[in-house]
ModelCIF file with pLDDT and N, C-alpha, C, O atoms, coordinates in Angstrom:
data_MODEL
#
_entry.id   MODEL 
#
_entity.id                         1 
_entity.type                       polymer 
_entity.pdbx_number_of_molecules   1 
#
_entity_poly.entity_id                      1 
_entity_poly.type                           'polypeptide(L)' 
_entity_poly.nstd_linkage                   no 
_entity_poly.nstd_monomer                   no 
_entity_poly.pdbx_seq_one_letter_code       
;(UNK)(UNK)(UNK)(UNK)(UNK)(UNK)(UNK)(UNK)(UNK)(UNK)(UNK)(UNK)(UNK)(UNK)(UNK)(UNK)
(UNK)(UNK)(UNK)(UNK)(UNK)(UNK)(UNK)(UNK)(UNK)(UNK)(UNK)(UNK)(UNK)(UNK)(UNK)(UNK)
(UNK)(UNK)(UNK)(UNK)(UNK)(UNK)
;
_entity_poly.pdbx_seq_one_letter_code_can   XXXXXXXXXXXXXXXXXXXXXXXXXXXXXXXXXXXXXX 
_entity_poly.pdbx_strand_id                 A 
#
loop_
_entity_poly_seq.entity_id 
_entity_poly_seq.num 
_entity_poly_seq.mon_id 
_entity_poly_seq.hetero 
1 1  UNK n 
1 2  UNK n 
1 3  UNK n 
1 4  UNK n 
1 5  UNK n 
1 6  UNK n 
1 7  UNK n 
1 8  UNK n 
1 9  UNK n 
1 10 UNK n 
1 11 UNK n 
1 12 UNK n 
1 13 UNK n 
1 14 UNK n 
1 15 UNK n 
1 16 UNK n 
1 17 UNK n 
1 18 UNK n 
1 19 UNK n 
1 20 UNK n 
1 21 UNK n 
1 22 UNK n 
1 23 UNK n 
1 24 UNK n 
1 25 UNK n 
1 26 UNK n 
1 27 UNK n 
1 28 UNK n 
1 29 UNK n 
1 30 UNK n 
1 31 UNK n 
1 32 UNK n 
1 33 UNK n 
1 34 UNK n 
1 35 UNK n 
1 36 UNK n 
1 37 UNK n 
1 38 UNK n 
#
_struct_asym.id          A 
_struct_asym.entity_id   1 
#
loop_
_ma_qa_metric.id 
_ma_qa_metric.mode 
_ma_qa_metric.name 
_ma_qa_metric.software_group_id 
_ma_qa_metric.type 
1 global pLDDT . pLDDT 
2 local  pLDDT . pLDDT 
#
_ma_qa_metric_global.metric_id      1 
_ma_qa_metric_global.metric_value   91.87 
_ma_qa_metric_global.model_id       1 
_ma_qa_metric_global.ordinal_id     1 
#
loop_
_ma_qa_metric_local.label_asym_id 
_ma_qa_metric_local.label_comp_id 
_ma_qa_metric_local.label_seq_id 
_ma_qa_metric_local.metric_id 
_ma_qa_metric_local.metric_value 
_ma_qa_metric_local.model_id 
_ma_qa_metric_local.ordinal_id 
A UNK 1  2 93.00 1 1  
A UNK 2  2 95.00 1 2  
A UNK 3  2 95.00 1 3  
A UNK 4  2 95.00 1 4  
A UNK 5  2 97.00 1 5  
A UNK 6  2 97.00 1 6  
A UNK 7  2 96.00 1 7  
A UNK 8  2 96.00 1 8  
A UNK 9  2 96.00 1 9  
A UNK 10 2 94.00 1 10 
A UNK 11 2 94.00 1 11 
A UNK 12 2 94.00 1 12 
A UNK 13 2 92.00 1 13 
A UNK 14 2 90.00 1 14 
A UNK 15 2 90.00 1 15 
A UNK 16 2 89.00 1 16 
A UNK 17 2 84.00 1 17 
A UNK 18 2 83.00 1 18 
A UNK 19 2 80.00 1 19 
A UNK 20 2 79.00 1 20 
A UNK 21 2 76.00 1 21 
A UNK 22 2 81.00 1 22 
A UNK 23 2 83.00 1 23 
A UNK 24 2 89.00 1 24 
A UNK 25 2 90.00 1 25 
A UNK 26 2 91.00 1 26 
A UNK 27 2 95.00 1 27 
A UNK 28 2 94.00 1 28 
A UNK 29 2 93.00 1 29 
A UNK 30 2 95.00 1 30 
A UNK 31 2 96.00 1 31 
A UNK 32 2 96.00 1 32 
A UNK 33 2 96.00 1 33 
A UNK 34 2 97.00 1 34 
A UNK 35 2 97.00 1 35 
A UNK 36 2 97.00 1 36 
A UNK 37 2 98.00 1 37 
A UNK 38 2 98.00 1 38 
#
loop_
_atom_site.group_PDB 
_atom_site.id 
_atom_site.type_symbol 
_atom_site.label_atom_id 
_atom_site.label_alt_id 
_atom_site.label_comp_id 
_atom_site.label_asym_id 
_atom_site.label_entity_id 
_atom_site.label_seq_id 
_atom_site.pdbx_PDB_ins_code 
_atom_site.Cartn_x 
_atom_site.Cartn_y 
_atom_site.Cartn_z 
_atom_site.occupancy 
_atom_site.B_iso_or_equiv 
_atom_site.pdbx_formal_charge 
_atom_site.auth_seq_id 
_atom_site.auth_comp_id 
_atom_site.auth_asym_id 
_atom_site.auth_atom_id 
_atom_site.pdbx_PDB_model_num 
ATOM 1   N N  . UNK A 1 1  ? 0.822  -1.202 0.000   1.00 93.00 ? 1  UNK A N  1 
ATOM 2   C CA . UNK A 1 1  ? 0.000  0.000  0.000   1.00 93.00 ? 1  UNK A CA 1 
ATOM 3   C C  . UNK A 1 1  ? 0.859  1.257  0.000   1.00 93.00 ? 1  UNK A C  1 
ATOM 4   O O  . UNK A 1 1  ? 0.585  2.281  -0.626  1.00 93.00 ? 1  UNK A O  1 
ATOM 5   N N  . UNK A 1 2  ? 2.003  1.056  0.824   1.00 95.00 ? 2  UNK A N  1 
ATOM 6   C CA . UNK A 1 2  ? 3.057  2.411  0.715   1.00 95.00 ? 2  UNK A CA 1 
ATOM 7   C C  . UNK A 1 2  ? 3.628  2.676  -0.698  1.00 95.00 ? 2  UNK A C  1 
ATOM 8   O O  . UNK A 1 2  ? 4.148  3.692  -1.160  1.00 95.00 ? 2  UNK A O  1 
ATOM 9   N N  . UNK A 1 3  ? 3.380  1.469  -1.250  1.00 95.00 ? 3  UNK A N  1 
ATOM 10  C CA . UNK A 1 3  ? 4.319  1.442  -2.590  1.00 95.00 ? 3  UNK A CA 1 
ATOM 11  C C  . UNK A 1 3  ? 2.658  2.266  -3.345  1.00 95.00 ? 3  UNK A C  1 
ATOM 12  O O  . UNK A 1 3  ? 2.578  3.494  -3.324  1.00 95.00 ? 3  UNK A O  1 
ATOM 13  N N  . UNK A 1 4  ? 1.933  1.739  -3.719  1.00 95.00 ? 4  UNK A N  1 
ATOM 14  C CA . UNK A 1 4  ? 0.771  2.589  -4.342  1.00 95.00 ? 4  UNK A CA 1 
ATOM 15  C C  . UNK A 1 4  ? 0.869  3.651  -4.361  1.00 95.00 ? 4  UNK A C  1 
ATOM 16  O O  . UNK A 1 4  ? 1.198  4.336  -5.330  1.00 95.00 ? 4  UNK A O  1 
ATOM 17  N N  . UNK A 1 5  ? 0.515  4.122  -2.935  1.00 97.00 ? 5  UNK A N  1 
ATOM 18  C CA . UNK A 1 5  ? 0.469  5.263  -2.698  1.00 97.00 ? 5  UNK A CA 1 
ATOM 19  C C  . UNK A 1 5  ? 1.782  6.512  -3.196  1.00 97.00 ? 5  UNK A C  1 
ATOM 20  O O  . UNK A 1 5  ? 1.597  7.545  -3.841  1.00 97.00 ? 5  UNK A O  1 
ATOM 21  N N  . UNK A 1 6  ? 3.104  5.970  -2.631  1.00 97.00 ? 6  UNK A N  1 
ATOM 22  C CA . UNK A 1 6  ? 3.796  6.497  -3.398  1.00 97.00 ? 6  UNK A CA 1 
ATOM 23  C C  . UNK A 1 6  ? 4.387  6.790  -4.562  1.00 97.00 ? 6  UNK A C  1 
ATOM 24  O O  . UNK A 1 6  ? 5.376  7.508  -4.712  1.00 97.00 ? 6  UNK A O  1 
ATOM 25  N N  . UNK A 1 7  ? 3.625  6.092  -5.583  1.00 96.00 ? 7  UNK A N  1 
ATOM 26  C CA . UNK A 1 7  ? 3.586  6.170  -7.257  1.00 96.00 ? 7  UNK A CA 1 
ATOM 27  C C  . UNK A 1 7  ? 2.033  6.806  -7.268  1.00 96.00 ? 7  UNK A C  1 
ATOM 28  O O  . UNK A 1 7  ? 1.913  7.275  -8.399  1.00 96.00 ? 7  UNK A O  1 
ATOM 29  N N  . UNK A 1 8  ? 1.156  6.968  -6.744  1.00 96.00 ? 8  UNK A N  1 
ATOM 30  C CA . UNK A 1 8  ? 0.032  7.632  -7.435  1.00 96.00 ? 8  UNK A CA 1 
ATOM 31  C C  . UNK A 1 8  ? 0.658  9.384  -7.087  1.00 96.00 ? 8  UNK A C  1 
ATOM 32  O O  . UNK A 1 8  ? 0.562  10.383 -7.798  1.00 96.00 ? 8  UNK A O  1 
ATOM 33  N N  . UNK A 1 9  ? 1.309  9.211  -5.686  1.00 96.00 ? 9  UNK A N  1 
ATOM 34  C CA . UNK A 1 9  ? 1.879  10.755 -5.582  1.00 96.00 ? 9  UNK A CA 1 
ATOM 35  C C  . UNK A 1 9  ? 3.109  11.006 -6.501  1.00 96.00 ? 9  UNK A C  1 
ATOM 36  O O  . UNK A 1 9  ? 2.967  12.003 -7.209  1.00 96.00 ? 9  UNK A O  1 
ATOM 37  N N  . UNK A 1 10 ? 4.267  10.347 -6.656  1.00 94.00 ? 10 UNK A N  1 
ATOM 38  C CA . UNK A 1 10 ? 4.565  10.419 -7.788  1.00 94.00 ? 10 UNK A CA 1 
ATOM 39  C C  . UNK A 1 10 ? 4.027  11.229 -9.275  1.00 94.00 ? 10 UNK A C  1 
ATOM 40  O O  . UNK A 1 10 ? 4.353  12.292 -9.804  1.00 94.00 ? 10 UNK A O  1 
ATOM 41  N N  . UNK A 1 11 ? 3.207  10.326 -9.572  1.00 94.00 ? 11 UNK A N  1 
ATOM 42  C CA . UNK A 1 11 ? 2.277  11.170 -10.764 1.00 94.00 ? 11 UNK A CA 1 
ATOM 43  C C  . UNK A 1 11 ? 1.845  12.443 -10.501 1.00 94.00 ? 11 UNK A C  1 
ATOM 44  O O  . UNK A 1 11 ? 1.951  13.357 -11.318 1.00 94.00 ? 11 UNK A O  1 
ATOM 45  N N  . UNK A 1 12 ? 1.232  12.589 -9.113  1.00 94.00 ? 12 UNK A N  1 
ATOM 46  C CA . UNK A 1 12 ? 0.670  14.181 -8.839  1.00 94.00 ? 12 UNK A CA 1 
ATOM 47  C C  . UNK A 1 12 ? 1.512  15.299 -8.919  1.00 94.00 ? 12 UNK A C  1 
ATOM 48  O O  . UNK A 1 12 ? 1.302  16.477 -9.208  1.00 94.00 ? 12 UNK A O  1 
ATOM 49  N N  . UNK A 1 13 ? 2.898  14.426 -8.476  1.00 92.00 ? 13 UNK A N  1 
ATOM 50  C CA . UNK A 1 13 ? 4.369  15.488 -8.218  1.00 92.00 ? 13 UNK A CA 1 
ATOM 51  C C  . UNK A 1 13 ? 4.906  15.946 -9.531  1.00 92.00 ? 13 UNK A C  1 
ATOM 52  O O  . UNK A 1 13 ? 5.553  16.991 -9.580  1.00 92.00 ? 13 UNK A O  1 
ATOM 53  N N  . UNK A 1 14 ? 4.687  15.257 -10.563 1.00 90.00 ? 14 UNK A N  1 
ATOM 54  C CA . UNK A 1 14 ? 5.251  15.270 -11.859 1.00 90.00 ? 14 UNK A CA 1 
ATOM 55  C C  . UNK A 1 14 ? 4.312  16.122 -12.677 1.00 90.00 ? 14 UNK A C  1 
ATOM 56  O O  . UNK A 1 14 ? 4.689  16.857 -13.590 1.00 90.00 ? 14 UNK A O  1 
ATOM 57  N N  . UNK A 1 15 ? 3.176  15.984 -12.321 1.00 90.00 ? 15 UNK A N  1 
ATOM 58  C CA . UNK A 1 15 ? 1.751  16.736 -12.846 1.00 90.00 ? 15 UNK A CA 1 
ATOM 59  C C  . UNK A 1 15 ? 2.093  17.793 -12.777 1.00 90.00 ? 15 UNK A C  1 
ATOM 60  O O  . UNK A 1 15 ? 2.448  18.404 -13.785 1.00 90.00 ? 15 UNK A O  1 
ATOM 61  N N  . UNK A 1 16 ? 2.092  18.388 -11.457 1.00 89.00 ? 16 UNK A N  1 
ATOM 62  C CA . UNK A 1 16 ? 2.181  19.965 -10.754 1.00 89.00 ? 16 UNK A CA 1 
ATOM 63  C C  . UNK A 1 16 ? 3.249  20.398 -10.977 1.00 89.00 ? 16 UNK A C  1 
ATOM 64  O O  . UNK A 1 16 ? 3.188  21.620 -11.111 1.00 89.00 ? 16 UNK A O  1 
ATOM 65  N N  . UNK A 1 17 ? 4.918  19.733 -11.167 1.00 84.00 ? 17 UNK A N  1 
ATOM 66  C CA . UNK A 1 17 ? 6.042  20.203 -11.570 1.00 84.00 ? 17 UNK A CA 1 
ATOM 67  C C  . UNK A 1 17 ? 5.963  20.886 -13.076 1.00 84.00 ? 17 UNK A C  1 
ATOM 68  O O  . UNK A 1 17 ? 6.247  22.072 -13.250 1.00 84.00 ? 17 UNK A O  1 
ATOM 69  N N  . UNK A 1 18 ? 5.408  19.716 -14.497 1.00 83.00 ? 18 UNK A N  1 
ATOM 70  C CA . UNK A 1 18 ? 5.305  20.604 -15.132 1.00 83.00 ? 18 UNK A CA 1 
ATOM 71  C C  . UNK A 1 18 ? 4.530  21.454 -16.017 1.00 83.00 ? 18 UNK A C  1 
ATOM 72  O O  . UNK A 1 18 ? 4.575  21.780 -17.203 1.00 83.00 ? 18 UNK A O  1 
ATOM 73  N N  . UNK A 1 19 ? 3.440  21.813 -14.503 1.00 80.00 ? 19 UNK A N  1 
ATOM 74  C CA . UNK A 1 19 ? 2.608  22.891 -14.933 1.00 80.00 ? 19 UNK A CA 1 
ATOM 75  C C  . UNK A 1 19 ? 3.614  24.322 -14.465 1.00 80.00 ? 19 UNK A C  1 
ATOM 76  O O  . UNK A 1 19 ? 3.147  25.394 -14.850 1.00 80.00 ? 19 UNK A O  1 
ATOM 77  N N  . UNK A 1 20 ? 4.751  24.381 -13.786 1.00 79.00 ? 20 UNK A N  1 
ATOM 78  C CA . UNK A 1 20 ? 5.234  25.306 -13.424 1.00 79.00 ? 20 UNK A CA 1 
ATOM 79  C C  . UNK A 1 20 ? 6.412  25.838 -14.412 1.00 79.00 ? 20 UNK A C  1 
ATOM 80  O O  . UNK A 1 20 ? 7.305  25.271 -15.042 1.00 79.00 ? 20 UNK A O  1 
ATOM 81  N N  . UNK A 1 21 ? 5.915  27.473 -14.224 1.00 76.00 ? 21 UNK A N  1 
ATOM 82  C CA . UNK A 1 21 ? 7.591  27.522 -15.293 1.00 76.00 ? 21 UNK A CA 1 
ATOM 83  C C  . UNK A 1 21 ? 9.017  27.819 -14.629 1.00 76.00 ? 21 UNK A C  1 
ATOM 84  O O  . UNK A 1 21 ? 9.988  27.886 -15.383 1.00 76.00 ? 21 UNK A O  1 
ATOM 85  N N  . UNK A 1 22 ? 9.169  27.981 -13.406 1.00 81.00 ? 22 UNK A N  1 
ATOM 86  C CA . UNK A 1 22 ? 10.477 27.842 -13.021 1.00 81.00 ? 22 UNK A CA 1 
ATOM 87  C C  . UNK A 1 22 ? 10.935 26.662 -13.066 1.00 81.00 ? 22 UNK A C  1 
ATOM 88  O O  . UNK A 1 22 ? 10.146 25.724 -12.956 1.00 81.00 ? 22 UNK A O  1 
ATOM 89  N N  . UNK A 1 23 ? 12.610 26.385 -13.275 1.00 83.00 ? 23 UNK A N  1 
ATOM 90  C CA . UNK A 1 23 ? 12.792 24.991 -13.777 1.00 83.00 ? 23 UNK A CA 1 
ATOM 91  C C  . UNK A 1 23 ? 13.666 24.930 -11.778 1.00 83.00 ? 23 UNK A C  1 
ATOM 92  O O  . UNK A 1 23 ? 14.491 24.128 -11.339 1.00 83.00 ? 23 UNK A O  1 
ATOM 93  N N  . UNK A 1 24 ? 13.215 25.735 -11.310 1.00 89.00 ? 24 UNK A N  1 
ATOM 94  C CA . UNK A 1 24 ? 13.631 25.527 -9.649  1.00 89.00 ? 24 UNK A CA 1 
ATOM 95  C C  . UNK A 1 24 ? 12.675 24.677 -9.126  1.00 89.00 ? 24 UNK A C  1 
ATOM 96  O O  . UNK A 1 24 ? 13.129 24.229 -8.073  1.00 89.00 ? 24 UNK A O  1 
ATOM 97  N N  . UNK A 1 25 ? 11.699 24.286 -9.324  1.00 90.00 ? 25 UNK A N  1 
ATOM 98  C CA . UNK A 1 25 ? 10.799 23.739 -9.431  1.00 90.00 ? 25 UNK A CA 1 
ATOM 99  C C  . UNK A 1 25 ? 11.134 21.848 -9.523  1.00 90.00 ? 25 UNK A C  1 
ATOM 100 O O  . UNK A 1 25 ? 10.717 20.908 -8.846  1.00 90.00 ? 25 UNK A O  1 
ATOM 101 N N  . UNK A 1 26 ? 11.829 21.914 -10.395 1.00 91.00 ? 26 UNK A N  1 
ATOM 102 C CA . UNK A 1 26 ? 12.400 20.796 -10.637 1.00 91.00 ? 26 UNK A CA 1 
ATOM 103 C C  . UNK A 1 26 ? 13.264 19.995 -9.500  1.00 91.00 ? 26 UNK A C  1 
ATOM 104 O O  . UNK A 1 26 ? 13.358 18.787 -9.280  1.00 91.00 ? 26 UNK A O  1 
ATOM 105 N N  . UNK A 1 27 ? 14.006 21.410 -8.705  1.00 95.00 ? 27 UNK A N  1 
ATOM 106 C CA . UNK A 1 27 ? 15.324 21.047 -7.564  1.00 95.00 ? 27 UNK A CA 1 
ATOM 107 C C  . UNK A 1 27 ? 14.324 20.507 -6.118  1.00 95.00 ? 27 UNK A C  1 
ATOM 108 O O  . UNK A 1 27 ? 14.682 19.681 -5.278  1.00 95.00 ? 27 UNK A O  1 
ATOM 109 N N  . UNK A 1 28 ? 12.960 21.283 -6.159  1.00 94.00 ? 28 UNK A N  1 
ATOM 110 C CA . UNK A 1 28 ? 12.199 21.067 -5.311  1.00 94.00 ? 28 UNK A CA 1 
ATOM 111 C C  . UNK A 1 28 ? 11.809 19.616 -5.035  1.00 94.00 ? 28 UNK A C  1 
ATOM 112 O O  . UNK A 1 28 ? 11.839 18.955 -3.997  1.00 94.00 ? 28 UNK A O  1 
ATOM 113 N N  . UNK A 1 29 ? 11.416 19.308 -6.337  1.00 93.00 ? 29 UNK A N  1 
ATOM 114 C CA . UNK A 1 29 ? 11.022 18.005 -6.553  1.00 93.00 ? 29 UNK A CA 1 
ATOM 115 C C  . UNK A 1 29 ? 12.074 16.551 -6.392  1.00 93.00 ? 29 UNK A C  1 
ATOM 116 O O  . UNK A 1 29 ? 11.887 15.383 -6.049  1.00 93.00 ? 29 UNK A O  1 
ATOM 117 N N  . UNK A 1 30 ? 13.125 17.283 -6.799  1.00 95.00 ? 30 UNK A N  1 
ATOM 118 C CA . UNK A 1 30 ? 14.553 16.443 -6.700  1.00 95.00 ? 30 UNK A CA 1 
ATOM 119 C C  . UNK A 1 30 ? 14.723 16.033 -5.271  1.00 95.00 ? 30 UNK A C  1 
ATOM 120 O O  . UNK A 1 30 ? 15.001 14.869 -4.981  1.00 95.00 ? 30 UNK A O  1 
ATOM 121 N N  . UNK A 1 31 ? 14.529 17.151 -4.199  1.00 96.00 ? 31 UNK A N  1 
ATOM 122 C CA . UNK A 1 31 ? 15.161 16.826 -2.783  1.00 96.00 ? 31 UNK A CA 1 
ATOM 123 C C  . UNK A 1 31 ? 13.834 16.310 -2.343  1.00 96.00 ? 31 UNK A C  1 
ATOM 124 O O  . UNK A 1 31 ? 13.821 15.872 -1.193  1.00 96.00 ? 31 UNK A O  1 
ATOM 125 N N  . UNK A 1 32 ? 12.614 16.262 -3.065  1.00 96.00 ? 32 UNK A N  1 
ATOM 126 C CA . UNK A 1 32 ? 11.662 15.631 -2.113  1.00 96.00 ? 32 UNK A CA 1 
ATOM 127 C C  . UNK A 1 32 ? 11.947 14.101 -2.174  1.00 96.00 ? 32 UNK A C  1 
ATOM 128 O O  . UNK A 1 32 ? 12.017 13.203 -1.336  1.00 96.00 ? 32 UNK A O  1 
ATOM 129 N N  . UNK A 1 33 ? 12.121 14.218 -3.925  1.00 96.00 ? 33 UNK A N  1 
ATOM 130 C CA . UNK A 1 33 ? 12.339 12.221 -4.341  1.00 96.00 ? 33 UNK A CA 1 
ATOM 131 C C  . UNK A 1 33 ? 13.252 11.781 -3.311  1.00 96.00 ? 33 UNK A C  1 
ATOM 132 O O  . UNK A 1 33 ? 12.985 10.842 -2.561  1.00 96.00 ? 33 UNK A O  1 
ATOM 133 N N  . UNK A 1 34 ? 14.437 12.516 -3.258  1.00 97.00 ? 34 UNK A N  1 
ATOM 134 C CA . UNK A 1 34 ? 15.699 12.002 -2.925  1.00 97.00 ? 34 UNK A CA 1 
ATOM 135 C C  . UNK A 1 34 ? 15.347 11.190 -1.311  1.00 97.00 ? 34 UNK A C  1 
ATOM 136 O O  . UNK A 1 34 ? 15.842 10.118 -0.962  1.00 97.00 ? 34 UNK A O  1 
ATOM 137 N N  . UNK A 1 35 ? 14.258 12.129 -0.398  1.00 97.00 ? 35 UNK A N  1 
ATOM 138 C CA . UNK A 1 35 ? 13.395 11.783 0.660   1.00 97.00 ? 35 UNK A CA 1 
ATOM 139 C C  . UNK A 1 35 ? 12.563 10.205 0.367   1.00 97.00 ? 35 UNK A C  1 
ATOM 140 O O  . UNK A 1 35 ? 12.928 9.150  0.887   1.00 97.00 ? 35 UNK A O  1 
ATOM 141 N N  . UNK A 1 36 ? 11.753 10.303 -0.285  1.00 97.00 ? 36 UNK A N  1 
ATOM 142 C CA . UNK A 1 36 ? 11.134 9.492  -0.436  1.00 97.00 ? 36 UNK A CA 1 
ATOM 143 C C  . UNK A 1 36 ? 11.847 7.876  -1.086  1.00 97.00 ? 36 UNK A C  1 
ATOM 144 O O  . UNK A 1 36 ? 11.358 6.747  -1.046  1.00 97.00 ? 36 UNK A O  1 
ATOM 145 N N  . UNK A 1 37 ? 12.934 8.274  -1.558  1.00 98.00 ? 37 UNK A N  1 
ATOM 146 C CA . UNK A 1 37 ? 14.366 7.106  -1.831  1.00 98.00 ? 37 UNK A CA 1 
ATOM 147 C C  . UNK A 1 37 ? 15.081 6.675  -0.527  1.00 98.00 ? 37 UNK A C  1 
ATOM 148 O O  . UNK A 1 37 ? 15.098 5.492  -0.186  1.00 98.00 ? 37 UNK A O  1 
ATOM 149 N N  . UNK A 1 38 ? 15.380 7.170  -0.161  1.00 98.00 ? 38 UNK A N  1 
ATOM 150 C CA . UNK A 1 38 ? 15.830 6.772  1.250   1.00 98.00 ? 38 UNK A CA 1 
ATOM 151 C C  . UNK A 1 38 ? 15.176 6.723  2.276   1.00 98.00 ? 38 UNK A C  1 
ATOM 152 O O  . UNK A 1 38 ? 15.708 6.378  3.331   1.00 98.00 ? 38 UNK A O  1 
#
């Protein structure tokens, strides 16, 4: 279920990243994965 859950957020994270136009946006997303990897 953790695994689900963390690929349906996945998708949401990737959604909302690139609706944005700063590509800082991207670094945001980087240190969250990097969280959710370890």
């Amino acid at each position: 279920e953790a695994e689900q859950i963390s690929i349906a957020a996945q998708s949401l994270a990737v959604q909302f990243d690139l609706a944005q136009e700063s590509p800082l946006y991207r670094l945001v997303d980087l240190a969250s994965r990097s969280d959710m990897l370890a």
